[in-house]
N, C-alpha and C. Protein backbone atom coordinates (compact mmCIF):
# COMPACT_ATOMS: atom_id res chain seq x y z
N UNK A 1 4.10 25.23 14.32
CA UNK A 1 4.17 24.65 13.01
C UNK A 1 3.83 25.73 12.00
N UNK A 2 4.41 25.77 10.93
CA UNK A 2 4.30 26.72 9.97
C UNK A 2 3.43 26.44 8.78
N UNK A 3 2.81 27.03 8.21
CA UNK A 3 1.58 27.05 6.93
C UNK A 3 2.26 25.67 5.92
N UNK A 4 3.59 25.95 5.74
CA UNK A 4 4.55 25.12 4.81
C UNK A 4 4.56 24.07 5.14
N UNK A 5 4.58 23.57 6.61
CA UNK A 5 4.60 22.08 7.10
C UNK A 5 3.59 21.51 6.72
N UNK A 6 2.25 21.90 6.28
CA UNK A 6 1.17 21.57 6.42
C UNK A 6 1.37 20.81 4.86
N UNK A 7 0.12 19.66 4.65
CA UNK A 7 0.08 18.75 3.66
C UNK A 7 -1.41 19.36 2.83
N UNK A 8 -1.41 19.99 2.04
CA UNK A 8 -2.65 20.46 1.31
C UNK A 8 -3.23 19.76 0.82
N UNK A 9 -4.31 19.49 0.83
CA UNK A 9 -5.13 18.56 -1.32
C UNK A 9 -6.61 19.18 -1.17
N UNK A 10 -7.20 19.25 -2.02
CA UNK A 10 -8.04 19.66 -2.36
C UNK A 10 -9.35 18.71 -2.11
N UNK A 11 -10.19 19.44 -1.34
CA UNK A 11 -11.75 18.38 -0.95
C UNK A 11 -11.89 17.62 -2.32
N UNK A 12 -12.67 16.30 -1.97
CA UNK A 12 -13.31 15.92 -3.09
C UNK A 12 -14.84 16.48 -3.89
N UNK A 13 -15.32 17.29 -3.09
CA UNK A 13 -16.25 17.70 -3.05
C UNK A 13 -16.07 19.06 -4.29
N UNK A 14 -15.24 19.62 -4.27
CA UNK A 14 -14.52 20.87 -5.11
C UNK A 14 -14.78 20.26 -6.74
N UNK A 15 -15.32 21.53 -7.46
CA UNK A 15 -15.48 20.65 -8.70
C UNK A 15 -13.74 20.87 -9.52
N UNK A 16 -13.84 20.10 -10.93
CA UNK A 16 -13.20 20.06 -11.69
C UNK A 16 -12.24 21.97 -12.26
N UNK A 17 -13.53 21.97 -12.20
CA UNK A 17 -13.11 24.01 -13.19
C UNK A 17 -12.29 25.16 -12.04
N UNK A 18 -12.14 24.46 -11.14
CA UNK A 18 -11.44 25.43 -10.03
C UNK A 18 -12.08 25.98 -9.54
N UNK A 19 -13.85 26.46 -9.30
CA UNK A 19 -14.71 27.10 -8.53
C UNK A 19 -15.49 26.17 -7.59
N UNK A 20 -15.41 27.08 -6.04
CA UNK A 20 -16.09 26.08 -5.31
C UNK A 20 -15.19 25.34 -4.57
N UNK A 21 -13.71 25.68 -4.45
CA UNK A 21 -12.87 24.71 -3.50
C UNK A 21 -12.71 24.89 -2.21
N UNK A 22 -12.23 23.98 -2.13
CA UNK A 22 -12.03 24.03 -0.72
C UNK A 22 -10.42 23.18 -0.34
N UNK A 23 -9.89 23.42 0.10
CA UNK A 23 -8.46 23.10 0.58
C UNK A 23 -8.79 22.08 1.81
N UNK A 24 -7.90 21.45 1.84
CA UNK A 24 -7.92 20.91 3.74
C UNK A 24 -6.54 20.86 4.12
N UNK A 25 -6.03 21.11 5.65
CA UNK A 25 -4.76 20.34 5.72
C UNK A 25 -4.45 19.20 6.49
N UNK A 26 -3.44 18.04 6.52
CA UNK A 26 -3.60 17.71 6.91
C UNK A 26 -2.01 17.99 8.16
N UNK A 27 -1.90 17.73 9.48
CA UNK A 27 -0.61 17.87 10.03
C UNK A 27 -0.52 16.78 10.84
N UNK A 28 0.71 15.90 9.69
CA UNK A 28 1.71 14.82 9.89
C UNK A 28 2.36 14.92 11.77
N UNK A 29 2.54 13.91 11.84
CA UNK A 29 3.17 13.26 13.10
C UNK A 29 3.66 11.88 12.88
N UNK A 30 4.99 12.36 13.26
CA UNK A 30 5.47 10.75 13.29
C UNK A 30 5.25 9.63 14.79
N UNK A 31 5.56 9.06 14.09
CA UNK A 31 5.26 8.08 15.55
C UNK A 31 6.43 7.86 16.65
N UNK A 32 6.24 8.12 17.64
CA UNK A 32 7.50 8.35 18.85
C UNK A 32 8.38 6.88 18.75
N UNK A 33 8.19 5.95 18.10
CA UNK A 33 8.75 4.51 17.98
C UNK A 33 9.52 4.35 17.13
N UNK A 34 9.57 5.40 16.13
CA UNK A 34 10.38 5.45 14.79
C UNK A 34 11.84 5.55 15.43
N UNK A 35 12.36 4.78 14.41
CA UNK A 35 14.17 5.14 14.40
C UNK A 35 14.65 6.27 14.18
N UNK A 36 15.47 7.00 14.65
CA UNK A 36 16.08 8.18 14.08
C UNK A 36 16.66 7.73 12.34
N UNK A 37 17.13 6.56 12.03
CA UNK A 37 17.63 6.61 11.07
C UNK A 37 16.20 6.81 9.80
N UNK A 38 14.98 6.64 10.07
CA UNK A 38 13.99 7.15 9.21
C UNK A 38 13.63 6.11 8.51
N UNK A 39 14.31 4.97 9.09
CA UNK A 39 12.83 3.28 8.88
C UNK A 39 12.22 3.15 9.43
N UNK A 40 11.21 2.04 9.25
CA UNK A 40 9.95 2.05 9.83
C UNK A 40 9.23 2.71 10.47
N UNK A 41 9.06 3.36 9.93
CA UNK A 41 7.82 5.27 10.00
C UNK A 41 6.87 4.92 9.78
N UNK A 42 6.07 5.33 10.51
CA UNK A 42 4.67 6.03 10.48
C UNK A 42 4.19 6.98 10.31
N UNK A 43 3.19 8.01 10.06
CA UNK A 43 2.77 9.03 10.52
C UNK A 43 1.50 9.42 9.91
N UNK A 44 1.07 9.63 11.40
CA UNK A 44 -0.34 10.01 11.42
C UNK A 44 -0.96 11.79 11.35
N UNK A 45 -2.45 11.74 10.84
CA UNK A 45 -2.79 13.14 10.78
C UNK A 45 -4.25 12.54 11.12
N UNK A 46 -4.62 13.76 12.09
CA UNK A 46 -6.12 13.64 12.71
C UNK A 46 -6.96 14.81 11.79
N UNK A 47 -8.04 14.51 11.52
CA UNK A 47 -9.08 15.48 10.89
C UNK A 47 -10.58 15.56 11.64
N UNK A 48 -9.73 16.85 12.71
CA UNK A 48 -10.85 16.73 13.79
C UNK A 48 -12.81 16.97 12.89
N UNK A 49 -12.58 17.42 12.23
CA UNK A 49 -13.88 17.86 11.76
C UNK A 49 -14.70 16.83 11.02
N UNK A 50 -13.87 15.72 10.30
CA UNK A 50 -14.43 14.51 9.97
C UNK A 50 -14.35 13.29 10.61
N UNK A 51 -13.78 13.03 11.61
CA UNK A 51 -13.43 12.71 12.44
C UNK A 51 -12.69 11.29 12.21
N UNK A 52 -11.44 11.10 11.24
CA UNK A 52 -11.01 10.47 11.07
C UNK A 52 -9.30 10.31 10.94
N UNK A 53 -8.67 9.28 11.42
CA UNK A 53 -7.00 9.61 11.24
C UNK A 53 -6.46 9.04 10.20
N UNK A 54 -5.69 9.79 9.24
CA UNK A 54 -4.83 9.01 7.67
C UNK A 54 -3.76 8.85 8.67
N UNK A 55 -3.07 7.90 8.01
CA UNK A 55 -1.91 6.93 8.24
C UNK A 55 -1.24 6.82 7.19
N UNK A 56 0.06 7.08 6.65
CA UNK A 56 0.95 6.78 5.96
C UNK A 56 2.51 6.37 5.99
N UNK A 57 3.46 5.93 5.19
CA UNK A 57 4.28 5.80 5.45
C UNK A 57 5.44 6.60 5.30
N UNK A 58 5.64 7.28 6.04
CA UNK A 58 6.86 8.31 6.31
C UNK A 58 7.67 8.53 5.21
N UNK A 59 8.56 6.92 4.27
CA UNK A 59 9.46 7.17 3.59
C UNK A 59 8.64 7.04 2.23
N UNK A 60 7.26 7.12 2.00
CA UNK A 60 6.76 7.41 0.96
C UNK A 60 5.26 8.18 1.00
N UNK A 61 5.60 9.74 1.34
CA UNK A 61 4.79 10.57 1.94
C UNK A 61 3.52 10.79 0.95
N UNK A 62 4.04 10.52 -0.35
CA UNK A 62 2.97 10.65 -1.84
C UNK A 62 2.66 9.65 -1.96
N UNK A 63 2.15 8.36 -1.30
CA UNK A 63 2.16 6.59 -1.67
C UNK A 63 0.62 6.80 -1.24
N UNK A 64 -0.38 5.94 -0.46
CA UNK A 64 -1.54 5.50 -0.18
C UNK A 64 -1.36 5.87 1.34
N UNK A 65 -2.48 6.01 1.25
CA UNK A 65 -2.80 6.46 2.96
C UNK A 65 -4.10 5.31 3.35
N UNK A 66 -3.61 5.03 4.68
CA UNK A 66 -4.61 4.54 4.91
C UNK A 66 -5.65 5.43 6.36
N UNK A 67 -7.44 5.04 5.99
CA UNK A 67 -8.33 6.71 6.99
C UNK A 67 -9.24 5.18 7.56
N UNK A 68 -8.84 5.97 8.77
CA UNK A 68 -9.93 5.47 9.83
C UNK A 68 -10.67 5.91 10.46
N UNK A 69 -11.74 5.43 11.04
CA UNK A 69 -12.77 6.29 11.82
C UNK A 69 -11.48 6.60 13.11
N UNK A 70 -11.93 7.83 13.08
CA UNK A 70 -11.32 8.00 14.85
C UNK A 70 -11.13 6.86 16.15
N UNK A 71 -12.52 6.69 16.29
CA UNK A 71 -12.84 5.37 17.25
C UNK A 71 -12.00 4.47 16.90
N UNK A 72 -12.19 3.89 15.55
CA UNK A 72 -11.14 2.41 15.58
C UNK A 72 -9.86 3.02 16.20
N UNK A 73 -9.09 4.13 15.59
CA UNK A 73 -8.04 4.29 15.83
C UNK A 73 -7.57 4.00 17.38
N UNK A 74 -8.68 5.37 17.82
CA UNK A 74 -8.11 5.10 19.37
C UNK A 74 -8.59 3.58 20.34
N UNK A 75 -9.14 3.14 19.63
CA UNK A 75 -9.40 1.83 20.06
C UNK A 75 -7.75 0.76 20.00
N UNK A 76 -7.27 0.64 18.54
CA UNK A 76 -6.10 0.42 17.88
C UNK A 76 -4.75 0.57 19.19
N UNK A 77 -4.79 2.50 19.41
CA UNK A 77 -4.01 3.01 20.54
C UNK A 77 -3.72 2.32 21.77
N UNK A 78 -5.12 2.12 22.29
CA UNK A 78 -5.36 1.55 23.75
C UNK A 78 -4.86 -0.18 23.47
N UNK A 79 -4.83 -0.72 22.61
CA UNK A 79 -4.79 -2.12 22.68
C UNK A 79 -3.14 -2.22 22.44
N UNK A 80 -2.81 -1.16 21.77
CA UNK A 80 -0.80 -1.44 21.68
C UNK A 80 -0.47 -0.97 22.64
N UNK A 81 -0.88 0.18 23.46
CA UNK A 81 -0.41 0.40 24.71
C UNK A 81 -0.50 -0.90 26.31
N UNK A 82 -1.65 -1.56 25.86
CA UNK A 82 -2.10 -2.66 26.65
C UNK A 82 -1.04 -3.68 26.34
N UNK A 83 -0.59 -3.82 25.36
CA UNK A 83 0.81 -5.05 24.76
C UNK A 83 1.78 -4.66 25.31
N UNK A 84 2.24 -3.33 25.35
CA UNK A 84 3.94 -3.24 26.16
C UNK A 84 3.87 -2.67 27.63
N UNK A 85 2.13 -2.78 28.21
CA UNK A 85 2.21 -2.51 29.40
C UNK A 85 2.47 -3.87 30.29
């Protein structure tokens, strides 16, 4: 994956005047369930260091994200995999 793929924003923690930032990235994954035609998307990004996964919707990559603790997530994982097993 290349620097460019990556989704930038700026910590919240970073003040206003531009000193003191800090960058993060985040790297998107779509979900293996998606259509090729590019409805009903997902895609997720893990932030190993805070330990939480954003979730957004593919065909509106600048819209709301939704962040979960890690745990719920993979909790989330194991219970849809348990449905089509």
């Amino acid at each position: 994956m290349s620097i460019t793929e990556l989704a930038w924003f700026k910590s919240s923690y970073s003040t206003g005047d531009g000193d003191s930032c800090v960058e993060v990235a985040l790297s998107w994954r779509k979900s293996t369930y998606s259509g090729s035609q590019g409805d009903d998307c997902i895609e997720v990004a893990a932030t190993p260091g805070t330990a939480t996964v954003h979730i957004r919707d593919s065909k509106n990559t600048h819209g709301p994200q939704l962040i979960v603790p890690a745990p719920a997530w993979q909790g989330f994982v194991a219970y849809a995999r348990h449905l089509n097993a």
